[in-house]
Protein backbone atom coordinates (compact mmCIF):
# COMPACT_ATOMS: atom_id res chain seq x y z
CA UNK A 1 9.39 -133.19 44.14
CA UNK A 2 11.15 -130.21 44.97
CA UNK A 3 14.96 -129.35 44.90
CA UNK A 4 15.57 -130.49 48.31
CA UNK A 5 13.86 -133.68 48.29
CA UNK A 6 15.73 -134.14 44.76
CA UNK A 7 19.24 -133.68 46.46
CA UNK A 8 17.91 -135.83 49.81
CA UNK A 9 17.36 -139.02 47.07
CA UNK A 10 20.60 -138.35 45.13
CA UNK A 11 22.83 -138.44 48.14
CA UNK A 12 21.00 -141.28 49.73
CA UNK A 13 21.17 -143.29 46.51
CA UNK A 14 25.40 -142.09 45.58
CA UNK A 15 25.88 -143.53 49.10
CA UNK A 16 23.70 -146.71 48.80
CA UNK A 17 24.72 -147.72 45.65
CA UNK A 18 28.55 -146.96 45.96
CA UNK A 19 28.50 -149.02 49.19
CA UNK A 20 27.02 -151.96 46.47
CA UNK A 21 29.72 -151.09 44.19
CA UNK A 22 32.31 -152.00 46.96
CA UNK A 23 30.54 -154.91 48.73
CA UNK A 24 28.25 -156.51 46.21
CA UNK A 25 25.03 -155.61 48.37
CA UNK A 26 24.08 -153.20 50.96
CA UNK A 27 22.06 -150.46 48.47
CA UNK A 28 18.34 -151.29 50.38
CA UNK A 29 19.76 -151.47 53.45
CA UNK A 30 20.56 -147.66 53.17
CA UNK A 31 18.13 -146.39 50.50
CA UNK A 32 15.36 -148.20 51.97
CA UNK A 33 14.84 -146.94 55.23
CA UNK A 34 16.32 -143.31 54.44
CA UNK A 35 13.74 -142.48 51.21
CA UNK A 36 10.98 -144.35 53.62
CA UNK A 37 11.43 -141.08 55.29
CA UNK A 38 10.10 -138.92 51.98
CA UNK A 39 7.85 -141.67 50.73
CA UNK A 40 5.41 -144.61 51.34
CA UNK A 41 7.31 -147.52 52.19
CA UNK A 42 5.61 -149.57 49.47
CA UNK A 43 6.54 -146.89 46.98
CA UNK A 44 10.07 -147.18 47.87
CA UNK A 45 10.17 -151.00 48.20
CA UNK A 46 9.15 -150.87 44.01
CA UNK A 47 11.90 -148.13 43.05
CA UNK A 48 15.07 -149.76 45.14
CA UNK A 49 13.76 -153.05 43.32
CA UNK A 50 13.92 -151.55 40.26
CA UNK A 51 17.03 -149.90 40.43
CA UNK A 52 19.02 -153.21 41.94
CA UNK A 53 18.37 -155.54 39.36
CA UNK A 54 20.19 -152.99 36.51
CA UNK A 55 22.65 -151.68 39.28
CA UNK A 56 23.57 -155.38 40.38
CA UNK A 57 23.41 -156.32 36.50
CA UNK A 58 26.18 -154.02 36.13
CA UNK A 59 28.19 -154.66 39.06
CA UNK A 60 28.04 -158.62 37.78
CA UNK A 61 28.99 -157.51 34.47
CA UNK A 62 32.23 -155.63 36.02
CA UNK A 63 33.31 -158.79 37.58
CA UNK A 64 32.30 -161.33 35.69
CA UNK A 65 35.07 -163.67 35.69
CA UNK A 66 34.01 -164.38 39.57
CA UNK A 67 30.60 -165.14 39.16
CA UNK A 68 29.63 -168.21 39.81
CA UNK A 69 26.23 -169.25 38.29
CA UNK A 70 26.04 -172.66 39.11
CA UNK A 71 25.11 -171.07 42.66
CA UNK A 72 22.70 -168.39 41.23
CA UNK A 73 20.96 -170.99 39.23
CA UNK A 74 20.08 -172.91 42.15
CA UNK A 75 18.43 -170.17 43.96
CA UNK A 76 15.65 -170.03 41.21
CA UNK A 77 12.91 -172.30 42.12
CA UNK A 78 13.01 -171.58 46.44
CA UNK A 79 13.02 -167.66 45.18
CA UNK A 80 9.91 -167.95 42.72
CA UNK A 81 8.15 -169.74 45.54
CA UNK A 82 9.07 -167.08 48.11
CA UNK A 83 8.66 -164.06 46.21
CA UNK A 84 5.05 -165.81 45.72
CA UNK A 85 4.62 -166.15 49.57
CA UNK A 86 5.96 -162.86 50.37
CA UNK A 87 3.48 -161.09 48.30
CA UNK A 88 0.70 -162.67 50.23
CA UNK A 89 1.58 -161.88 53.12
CA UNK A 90 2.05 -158.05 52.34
CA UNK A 91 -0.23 -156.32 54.58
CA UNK A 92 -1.87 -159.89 56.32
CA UNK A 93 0.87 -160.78 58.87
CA UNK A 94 2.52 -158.94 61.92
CA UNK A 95 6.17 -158.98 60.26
CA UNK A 96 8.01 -157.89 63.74
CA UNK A 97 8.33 -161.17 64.97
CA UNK A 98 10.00 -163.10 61.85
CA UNK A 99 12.39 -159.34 61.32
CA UNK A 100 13.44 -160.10 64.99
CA UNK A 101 14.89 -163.54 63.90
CA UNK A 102 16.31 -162.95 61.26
CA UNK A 103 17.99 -159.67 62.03
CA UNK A 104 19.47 -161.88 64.89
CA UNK A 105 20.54 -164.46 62.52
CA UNK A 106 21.84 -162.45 60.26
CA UNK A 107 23.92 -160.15 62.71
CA UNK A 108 25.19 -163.52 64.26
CA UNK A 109 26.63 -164.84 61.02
CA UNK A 110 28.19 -161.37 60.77
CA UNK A 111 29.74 -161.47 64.34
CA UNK A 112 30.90 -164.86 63.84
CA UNK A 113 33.15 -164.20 60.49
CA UNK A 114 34.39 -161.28 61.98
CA UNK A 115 35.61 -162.68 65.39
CA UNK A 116 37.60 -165.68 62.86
CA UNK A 117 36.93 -165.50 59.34
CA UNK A 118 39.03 -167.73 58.13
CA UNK A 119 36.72 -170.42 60.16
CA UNK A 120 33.85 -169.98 58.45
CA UNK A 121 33.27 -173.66 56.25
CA UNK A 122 30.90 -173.95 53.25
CA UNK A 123 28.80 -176.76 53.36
CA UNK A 124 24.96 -176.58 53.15
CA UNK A 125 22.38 -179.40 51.90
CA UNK A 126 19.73 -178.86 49.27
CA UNK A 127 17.00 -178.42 50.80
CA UNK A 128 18.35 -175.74 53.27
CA UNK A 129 19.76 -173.70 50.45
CA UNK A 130 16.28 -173.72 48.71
CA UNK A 131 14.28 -173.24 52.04
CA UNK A 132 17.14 -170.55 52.32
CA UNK A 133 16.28 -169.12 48.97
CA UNK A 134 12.62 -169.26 49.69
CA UNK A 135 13.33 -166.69 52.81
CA UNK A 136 15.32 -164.54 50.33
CA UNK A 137 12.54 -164.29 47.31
CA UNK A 138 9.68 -163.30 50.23
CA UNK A 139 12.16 -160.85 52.17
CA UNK A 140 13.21 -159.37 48.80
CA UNK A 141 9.51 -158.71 47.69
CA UNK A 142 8.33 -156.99 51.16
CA UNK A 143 11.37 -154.99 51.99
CA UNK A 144 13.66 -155.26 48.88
CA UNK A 145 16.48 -156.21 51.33
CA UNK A 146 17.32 -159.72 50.39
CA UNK A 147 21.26 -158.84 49.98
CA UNK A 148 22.04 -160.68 53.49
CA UNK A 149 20.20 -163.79 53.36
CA UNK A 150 21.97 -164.38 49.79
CA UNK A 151 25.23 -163.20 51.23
CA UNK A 152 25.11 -166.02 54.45
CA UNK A 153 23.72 -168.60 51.37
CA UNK A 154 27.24 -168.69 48.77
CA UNK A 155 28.97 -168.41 52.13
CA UNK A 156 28.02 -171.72 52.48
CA UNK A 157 28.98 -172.72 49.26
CA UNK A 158 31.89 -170.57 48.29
CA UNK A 159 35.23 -169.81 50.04
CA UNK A 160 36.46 -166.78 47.73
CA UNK A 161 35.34 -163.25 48.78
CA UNK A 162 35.75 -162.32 45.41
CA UNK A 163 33.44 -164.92 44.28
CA UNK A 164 30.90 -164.06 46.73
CA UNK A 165 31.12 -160.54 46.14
CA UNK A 166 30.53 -161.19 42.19
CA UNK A 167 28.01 -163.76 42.76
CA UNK A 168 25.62 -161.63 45.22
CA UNK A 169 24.50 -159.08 42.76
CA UNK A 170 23.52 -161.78 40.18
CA UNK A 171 21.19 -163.57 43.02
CA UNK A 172 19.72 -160.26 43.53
CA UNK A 173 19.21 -159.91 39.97
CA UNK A 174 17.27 -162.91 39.96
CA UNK A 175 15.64 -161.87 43.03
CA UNK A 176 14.39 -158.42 42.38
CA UNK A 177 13.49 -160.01 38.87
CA UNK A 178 10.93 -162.08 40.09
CA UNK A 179 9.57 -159.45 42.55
CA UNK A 180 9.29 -157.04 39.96
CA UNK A 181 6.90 -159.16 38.05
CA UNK A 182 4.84 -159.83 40.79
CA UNK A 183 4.87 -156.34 42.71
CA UNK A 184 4.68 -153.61 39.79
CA UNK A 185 1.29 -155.27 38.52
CA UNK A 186 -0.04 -155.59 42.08
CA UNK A 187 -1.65 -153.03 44.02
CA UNK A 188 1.27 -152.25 46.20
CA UNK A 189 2.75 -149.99 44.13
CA UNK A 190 2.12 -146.71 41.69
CA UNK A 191 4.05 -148.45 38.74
CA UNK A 192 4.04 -144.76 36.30
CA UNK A 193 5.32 -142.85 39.32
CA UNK A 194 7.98 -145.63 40.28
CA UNK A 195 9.12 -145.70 36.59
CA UNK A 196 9.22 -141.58 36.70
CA UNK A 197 11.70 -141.67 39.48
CA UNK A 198 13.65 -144.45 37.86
CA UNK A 199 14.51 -142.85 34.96
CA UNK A 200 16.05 -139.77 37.44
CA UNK A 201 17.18 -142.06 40.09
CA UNK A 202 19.36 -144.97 37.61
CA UNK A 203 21.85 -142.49 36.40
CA UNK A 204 23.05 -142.10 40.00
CA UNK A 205 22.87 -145.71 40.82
CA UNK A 206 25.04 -147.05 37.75
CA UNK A 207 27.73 -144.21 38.47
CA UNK A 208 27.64 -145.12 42.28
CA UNK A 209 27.99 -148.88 41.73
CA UNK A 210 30.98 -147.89 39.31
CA UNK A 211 32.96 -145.87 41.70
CA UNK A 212 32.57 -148.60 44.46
CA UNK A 213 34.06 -151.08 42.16
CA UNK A 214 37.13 -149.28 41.24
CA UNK A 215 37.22 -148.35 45.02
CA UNK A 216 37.12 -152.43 46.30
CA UNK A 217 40.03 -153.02 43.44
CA UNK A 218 42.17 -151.20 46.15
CA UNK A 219 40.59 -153.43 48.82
CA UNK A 220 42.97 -156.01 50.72
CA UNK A 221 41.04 -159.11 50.50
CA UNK A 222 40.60 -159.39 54.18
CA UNK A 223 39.90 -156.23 54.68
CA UNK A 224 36.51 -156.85 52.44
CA UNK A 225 35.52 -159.45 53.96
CA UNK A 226 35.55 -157.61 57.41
CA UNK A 227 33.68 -155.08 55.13
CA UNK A 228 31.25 -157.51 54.34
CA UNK A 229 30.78 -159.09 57.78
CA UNK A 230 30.32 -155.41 59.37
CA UNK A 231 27.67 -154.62 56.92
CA UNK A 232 26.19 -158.36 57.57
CA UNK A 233 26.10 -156.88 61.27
CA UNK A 234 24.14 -153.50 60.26
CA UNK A 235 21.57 -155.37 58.19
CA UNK A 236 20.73 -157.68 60.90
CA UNK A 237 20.32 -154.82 63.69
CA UNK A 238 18.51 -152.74 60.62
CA UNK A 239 15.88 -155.89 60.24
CA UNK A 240 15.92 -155.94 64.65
CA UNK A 241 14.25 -152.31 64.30
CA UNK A 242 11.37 -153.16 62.74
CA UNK A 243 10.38 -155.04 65.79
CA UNK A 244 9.68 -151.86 67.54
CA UNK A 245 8.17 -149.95 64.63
């Protein structure tokens, strides 16, 4: 890699990861797509993986008192199933098509809480928060941008922002988890040149995510949660591109 490539990744990630830091997700939706532009896709799928689940780890850690596990824990089994899926489908199944969708659902659910906020309810059954989690283990595992889906799920279950905040990175802990045990031993990914660029590329993440989170301390409360549903809004027109790639 030379020196310019080298200060491409470390901007993209100091931006992608400080945007975490503030929000509680948001890193692949930036790193993704921008180090897609240096490397195979599948290459940078593995390393954004493996930097959220340490990054998110730490952002968690930072605010624990506001996670709330109960919620986390009950993403589990729908995100071991989907991760499973997901990986099957890598490279079998035109992927445009189910993007579209959900990039419109997810910039709808961003629309709607910022038009009125403050009307958004929690309430979701069961089954739709495991079919939910499902959609967030196989998204998580093909594009390592799962952050939205498990942003619209504790929305249905949680009214704080601050809990929601807290609580995403943990879901994409368990997320990335469970992708990272099926994707690094698959075929989809160079796992000694992934774990190369870690070792440069976590340094940047963990100091990122901390400056984000002393950042959001100075954060009105609903100005984060227009934060939030703006960067709800970007994901889902982000996911809408692929339809035309």
């Amino acid at each position: 890699m030379n020196h310019f490539d080298l200060a491409y990744a470390f901007l993209v990630l100091l931006l992608a990861y400080t945007v975490m830091g503030i929000t509680g997700f948001g890193s692949a939706l930036i790193a993704v797509p921008l180090l897609a532009w240096k490397w195979p896709l599948p290459e940078v799928v593995a390393l954004v993986i493996l930097l959220d689940v340490p990054a998110s780890s730490l952002h968690a850690v930072l605010n624990r008192r506001q996670v709330r596990w109960e919620s986390v824990q009950a993403m589990l089994p729908g995100m071991a199933a989907g991760t499973l899926l997901g990986l099957w489908l890598i490279g079998s199944l035109d992927k445009r098509w189910p993007l579209l969708l959900l990039g419109l659902y997810i910039a709808w659910v961003g629309l709607r809480s910022l038009r009125s906020p403050a009307s958004v309810t929690p309430g979701i059954k069961p089954t739709a928060y495991h079919l939910g989690s499902a959609l967030a283990g196989m998204i998580e595992v093909m594009f390592a941008t799962a952050g939205p889906i498990v942003v619209t799920l504790l929305q249905k279950r949680l009214t704080d922002i601050r809990e929601i905040r807290a609580t995403v990175p943990m879901g994409m802990v368990v997320a990335g988890s469970i992708a990272l045990m099926t994707l690094l031993p698959s075929s989809h990914a160079d796992a000694a040149q992934t774990l190369g660029r870690w070792v440069v590329a976590f340094p940047v993440s963990a100091l990122s995510v901390f400056i984000g989170n002393r950042v959001a301390g100075h954060i009105p409360l609903p100005l984060m949660r227009r934060l939030m549903a703006l960067l709800l809004v970007c994901s889902g027109v982000a996911l809408m591109q692929n339809f035309w790639h």
